[in-house]
Every structure is written in C-alpha cells, then in structure tokens.
N, C-alpha and C. Protein backbone atom coordinates (compact mmCIF):
# COMPACT_ATOMS: atom_id res chain seq x y z
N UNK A 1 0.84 -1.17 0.00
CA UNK A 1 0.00 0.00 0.00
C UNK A 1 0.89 1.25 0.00
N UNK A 2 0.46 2.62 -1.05
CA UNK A 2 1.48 2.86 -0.96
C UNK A 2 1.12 3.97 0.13
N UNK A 3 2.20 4.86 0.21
CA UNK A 3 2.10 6.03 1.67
C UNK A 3 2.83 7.32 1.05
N UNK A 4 2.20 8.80 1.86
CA UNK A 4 2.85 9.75 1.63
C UNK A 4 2.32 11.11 2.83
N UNK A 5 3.00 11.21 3.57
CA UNK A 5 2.89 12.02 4.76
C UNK A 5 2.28 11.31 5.88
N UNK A 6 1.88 10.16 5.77
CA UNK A 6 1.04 9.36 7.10
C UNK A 6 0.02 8.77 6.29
N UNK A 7 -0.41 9.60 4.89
CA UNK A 7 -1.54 9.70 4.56
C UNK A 7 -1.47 8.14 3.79
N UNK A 8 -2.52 7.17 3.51
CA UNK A 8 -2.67 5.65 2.67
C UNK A 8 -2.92 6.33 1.59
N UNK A 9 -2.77 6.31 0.32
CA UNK A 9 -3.40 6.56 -0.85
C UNK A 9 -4.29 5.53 -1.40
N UNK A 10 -5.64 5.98 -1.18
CA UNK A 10 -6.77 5.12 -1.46
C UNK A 10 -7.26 4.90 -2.75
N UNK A 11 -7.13 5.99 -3.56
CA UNK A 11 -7.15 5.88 -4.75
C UNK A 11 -6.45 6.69 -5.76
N UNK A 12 -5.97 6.27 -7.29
CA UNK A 12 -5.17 6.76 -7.55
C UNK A 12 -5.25 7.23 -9.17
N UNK A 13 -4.92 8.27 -10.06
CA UNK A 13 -5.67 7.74 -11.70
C UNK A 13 -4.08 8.67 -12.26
N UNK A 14 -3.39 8.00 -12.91
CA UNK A 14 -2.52 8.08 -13.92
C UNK A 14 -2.75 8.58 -15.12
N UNK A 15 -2.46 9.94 -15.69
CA UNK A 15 -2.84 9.79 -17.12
C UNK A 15 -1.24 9.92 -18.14
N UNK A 16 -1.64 9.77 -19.26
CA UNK A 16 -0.35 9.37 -20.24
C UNK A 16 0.40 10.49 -20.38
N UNK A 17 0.56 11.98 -19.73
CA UNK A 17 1.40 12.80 -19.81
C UNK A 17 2.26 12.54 -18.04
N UNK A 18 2.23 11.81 -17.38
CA UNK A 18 3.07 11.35 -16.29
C UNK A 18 2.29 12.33 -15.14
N UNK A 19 1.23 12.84 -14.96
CA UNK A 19 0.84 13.04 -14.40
C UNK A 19 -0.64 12.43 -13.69
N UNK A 20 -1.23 12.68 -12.16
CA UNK A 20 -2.27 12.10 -11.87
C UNK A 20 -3.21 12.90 -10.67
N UNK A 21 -4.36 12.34 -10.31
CA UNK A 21 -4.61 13.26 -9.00
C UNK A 21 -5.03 11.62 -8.19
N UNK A 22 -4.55 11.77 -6.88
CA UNK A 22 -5.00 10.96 -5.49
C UNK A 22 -5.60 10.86 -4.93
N UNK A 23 -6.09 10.17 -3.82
CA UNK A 23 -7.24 10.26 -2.62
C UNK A 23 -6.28 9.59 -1.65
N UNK A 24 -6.15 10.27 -0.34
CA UNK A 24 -5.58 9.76 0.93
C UNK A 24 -6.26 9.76 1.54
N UNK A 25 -5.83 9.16 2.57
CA UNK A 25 -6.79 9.29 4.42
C UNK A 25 -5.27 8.75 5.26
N UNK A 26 -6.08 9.85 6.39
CA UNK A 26 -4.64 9.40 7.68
C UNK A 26 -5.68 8.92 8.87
N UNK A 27 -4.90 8.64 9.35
CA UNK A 27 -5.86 7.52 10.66
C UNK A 27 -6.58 8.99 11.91
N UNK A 28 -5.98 9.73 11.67
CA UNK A 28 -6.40 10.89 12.62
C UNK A 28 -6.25 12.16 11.88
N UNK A 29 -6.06 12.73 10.80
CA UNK A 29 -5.70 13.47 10.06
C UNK A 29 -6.99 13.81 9.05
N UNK A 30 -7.59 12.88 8.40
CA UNK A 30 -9.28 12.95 7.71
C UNK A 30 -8.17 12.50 6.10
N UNK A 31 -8.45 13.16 5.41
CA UNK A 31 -8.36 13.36 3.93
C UNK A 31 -7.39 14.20 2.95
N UNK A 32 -7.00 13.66 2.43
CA UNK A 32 -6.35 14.75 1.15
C UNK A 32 -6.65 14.10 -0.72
N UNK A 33 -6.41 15.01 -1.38
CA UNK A 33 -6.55 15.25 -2.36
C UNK A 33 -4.96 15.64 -2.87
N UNK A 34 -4.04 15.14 -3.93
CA UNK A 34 -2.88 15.88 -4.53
C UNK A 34 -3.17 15.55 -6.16
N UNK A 35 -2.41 16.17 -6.51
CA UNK A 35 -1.69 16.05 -7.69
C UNK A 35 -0.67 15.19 -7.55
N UNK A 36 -0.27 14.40 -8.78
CA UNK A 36 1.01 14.29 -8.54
C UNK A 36 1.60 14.06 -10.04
N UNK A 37 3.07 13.92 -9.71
CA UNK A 37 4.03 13.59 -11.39
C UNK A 37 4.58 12.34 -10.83
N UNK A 38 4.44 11.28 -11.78
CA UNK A 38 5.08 10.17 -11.69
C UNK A 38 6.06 9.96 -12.90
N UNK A 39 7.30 9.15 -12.03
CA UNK A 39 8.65 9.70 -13.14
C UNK A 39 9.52 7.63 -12.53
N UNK A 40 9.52 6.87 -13.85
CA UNK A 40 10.08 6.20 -13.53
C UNK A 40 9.63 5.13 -12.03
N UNK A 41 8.46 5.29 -11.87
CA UNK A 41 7.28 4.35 -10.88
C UNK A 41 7.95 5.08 -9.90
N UNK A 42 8.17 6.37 -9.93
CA UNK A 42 8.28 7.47 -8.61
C UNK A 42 7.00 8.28 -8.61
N UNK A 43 6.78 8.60 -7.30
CA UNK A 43 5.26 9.71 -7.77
C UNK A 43 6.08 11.19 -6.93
N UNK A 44 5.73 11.66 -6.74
CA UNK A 44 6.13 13.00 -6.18
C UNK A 44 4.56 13.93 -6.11
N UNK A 45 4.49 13.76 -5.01
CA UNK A 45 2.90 14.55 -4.67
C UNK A 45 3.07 16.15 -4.24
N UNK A 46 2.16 16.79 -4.58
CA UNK A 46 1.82 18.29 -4.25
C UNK A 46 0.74 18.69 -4.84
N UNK A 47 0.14 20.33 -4.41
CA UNK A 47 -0.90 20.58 -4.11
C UNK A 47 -2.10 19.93 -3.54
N UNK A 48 -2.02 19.94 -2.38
CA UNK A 48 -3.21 19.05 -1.48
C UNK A 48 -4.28 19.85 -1.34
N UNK A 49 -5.23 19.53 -1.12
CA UNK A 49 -6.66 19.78 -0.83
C UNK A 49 -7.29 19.01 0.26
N UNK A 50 -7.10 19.45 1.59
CA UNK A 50 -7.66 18.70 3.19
C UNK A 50 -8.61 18.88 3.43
N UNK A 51 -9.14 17.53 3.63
CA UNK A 51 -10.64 17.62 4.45
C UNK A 51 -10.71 16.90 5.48
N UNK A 52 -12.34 17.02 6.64
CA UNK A 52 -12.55 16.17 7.41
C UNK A 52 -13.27 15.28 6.86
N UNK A 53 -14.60 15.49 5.61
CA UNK A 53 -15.30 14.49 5.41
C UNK A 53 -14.53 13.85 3.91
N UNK A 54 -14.97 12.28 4.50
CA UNK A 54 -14.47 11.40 2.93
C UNK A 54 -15.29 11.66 1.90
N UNK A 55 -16.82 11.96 1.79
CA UNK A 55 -17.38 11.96 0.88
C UNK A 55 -16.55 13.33 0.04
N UNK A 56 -16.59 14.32 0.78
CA UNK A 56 -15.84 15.91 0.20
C UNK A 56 -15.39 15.39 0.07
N UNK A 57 -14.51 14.73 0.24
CA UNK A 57 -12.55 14.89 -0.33
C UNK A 57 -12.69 13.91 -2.27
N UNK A 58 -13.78 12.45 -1.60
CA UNK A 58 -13.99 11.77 -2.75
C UNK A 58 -14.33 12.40 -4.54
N UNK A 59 -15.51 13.26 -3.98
CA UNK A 59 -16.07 14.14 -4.95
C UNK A 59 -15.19 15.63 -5.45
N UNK A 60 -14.18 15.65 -4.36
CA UNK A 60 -12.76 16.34 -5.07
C UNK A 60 -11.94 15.80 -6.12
N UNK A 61 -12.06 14.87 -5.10
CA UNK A 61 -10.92 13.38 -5.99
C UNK A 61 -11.13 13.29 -7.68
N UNK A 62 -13.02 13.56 -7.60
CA UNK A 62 -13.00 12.88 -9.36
C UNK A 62 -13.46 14.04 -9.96
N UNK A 63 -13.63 15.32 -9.19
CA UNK A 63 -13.61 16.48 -9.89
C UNK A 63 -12.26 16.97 -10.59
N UNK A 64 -11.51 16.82 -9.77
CA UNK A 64 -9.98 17.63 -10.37
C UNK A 64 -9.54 16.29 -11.43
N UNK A 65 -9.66 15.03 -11.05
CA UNK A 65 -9.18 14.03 -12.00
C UNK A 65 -9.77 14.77 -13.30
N UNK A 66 -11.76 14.68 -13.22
CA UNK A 66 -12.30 15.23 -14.64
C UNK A 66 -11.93 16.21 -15.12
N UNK A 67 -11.36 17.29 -14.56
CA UNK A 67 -11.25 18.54 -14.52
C UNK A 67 -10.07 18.85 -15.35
N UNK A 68 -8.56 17.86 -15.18
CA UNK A 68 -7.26 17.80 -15.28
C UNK A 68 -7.71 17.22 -16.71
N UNK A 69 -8.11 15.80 -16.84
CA UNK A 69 -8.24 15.46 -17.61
C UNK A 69 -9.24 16.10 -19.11
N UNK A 70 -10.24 17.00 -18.75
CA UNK A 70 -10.48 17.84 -20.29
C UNK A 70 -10.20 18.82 -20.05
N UNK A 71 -9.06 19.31 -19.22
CA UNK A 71 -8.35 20.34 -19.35
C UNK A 71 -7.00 20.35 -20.64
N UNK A 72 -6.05 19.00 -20.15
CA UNK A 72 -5.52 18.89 -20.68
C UNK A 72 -4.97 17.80 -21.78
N UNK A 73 -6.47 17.49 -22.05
CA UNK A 73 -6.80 16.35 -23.24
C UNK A 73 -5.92 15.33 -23.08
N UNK A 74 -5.51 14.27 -21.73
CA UNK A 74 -4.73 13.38 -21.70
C UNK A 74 -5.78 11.89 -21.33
N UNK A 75 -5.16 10.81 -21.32
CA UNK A 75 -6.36 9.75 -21.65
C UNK A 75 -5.51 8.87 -19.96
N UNK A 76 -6.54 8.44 -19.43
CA UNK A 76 -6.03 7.45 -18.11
C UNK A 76 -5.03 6.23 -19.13
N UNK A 77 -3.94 6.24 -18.06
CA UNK A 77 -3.03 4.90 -18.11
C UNK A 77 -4.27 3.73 -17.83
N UNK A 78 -4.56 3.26 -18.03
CA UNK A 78 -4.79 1.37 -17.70
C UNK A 78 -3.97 0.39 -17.36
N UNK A 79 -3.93 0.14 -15.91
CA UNK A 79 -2.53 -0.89 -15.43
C UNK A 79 -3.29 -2.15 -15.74
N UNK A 80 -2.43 -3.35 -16.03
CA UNK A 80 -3.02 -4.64 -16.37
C UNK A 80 -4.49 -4.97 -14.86
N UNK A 81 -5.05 -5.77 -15.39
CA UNK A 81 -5.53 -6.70 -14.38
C UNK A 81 -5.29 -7.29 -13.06
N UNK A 82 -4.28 -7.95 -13.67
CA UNK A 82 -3.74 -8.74 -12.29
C UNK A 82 -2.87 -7.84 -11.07
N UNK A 83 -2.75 -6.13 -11.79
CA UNK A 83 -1.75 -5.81 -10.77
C UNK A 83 -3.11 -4.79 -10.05
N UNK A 84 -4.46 -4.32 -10.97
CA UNK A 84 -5.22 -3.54 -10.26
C UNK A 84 -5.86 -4.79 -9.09
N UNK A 85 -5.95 -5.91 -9.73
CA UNK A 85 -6.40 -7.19 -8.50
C UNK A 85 -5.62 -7.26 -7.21
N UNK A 86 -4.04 -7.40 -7.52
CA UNK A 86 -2.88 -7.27 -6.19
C UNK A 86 -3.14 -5.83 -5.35
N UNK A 87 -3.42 -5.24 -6.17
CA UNK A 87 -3.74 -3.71 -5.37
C UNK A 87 -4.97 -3.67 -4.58
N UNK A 88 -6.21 -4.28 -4.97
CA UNK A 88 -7.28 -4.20 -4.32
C UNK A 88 -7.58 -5.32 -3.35
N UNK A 89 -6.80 -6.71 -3.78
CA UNK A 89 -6.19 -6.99 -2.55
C UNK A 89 -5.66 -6.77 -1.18
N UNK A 90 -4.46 -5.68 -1.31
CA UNK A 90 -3.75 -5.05 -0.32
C UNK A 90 -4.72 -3.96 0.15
N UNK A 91 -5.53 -3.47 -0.20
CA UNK A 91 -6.41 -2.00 0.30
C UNK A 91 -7.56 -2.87 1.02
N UNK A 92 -7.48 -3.93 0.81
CA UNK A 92 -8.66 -4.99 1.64
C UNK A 92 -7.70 -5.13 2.36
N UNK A 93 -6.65 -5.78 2.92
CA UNK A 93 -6.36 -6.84 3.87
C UNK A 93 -6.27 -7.90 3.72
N UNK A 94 -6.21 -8.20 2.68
CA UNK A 94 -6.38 -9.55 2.19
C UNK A 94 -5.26 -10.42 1.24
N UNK A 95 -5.13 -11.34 1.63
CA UNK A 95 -3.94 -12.45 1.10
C UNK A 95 -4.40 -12.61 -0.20
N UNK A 96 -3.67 -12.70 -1.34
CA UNK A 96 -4.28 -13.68 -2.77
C UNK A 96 -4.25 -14.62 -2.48
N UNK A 97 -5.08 -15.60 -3.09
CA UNK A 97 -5.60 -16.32 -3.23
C UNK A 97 -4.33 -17.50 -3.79
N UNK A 98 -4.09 -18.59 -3.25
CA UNK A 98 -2.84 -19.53 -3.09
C UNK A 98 -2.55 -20.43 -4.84
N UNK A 99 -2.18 -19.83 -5.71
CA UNK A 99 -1.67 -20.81 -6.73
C UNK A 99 -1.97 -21.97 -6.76
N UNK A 100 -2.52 -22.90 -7.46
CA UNK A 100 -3.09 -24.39 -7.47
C UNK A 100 -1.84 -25.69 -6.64
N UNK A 101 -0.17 -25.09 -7.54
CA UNK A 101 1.02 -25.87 -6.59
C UNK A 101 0.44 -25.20 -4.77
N UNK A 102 0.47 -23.99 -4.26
CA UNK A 102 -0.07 -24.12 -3.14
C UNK A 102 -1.23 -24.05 -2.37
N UNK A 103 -2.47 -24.59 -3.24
CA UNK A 103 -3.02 -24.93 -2.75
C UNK A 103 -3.40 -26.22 -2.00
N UNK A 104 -4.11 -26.65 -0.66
CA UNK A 104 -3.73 -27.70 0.39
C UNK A 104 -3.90 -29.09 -0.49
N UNK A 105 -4.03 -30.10 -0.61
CA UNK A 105 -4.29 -31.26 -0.79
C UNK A 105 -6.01 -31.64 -1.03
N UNK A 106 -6.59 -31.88 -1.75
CA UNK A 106 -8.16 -32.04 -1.27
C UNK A 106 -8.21 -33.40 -1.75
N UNK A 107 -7.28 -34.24 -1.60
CA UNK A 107 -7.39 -35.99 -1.52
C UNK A 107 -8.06 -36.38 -3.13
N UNK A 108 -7.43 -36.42 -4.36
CA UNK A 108 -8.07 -36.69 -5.78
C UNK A 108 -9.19 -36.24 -6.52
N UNK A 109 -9.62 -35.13 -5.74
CA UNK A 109 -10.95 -34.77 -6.62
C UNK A 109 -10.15 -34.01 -8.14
C-alpha cells in the first residue's frame, strides 16, 4: 500500500502525460486530495486539498481528476488486471488467493 505524509493513498488515476490526482486518508488526520508527477514508478505529490469528510474529499478526488483530464486532453493509463487485483487486494487486507502448486491437498478430486 502505498504512503505519503502518514496519509494511505486510497485511490489513484494516472494519465499518459506522467501526471495524476489521489485520494488519501490518515488515521487521525481525515483526507487529502494531490496532484502528482510520476517519473520512472516514482510519484512526487503536491498541491493538497484537506478535508474532514471522505465523501468531500472523494467528490474532489474525481472532480480535479475530470477537470485535469479535459483540461488537458490526456487519456487514463490502464494498469493490467492482475496488478489492479494485487492492489485491491492489499487495500482490503487480504492475502491472494494460493496458486493451485499451493493450494492444500483435497485428496483426488
């Protein structure tokens, strides 16, 4: 999961000029909103936008995404499948699911 000031980044949208906007939450802190430039699977965050409520901060979140995006006519990255699956995995808590070699024994079925 990744992290930046305390804050979890809950959600995240990439577009094809290396730029994106975020959604955080801190455990006592509420919400943010950034920008960011990603360079080489580095992100570098700035301009935040803090809130107490998640719904505000959410409906920030996909305003400035929409906003950025027909502003500056760029199209969302699309990460494969299996890595938006490992990701929504980890934002659950949750283990994947064990490969067939490790999965337990279920006696010849």
């Amino acid at each position: 999961m990744e992290e930046n000031q305390g804050y979890v980044i809950r959600q995240s949208v990439l577009f094809d000029n290396g730029r994106g906007i975020a959604l955080g939450e801190h455990p006592r802190e509420g919400f943010v909103t950034w920008q960011f430039t990603e360079e080489q699977g580095r992100r570098e965050y700035y301009w935040g936008h803090y809130y107490d409520d998640g719904a505000v901060a959410e409906k920030d979140y996909a305003d400035r995404a929409a906003d950025y995006q027909r502003r500056f006519r760029v199209r969302e990255v699309k990460r494969p499948i299996a890595q938006q699956m490992r990701e929504a995995a980890e934002q659950a808590g949750e283990r994947p699911a064990p490969s067939r070699r490790e999965a337990p024994d279920r006696g010849g079925r």
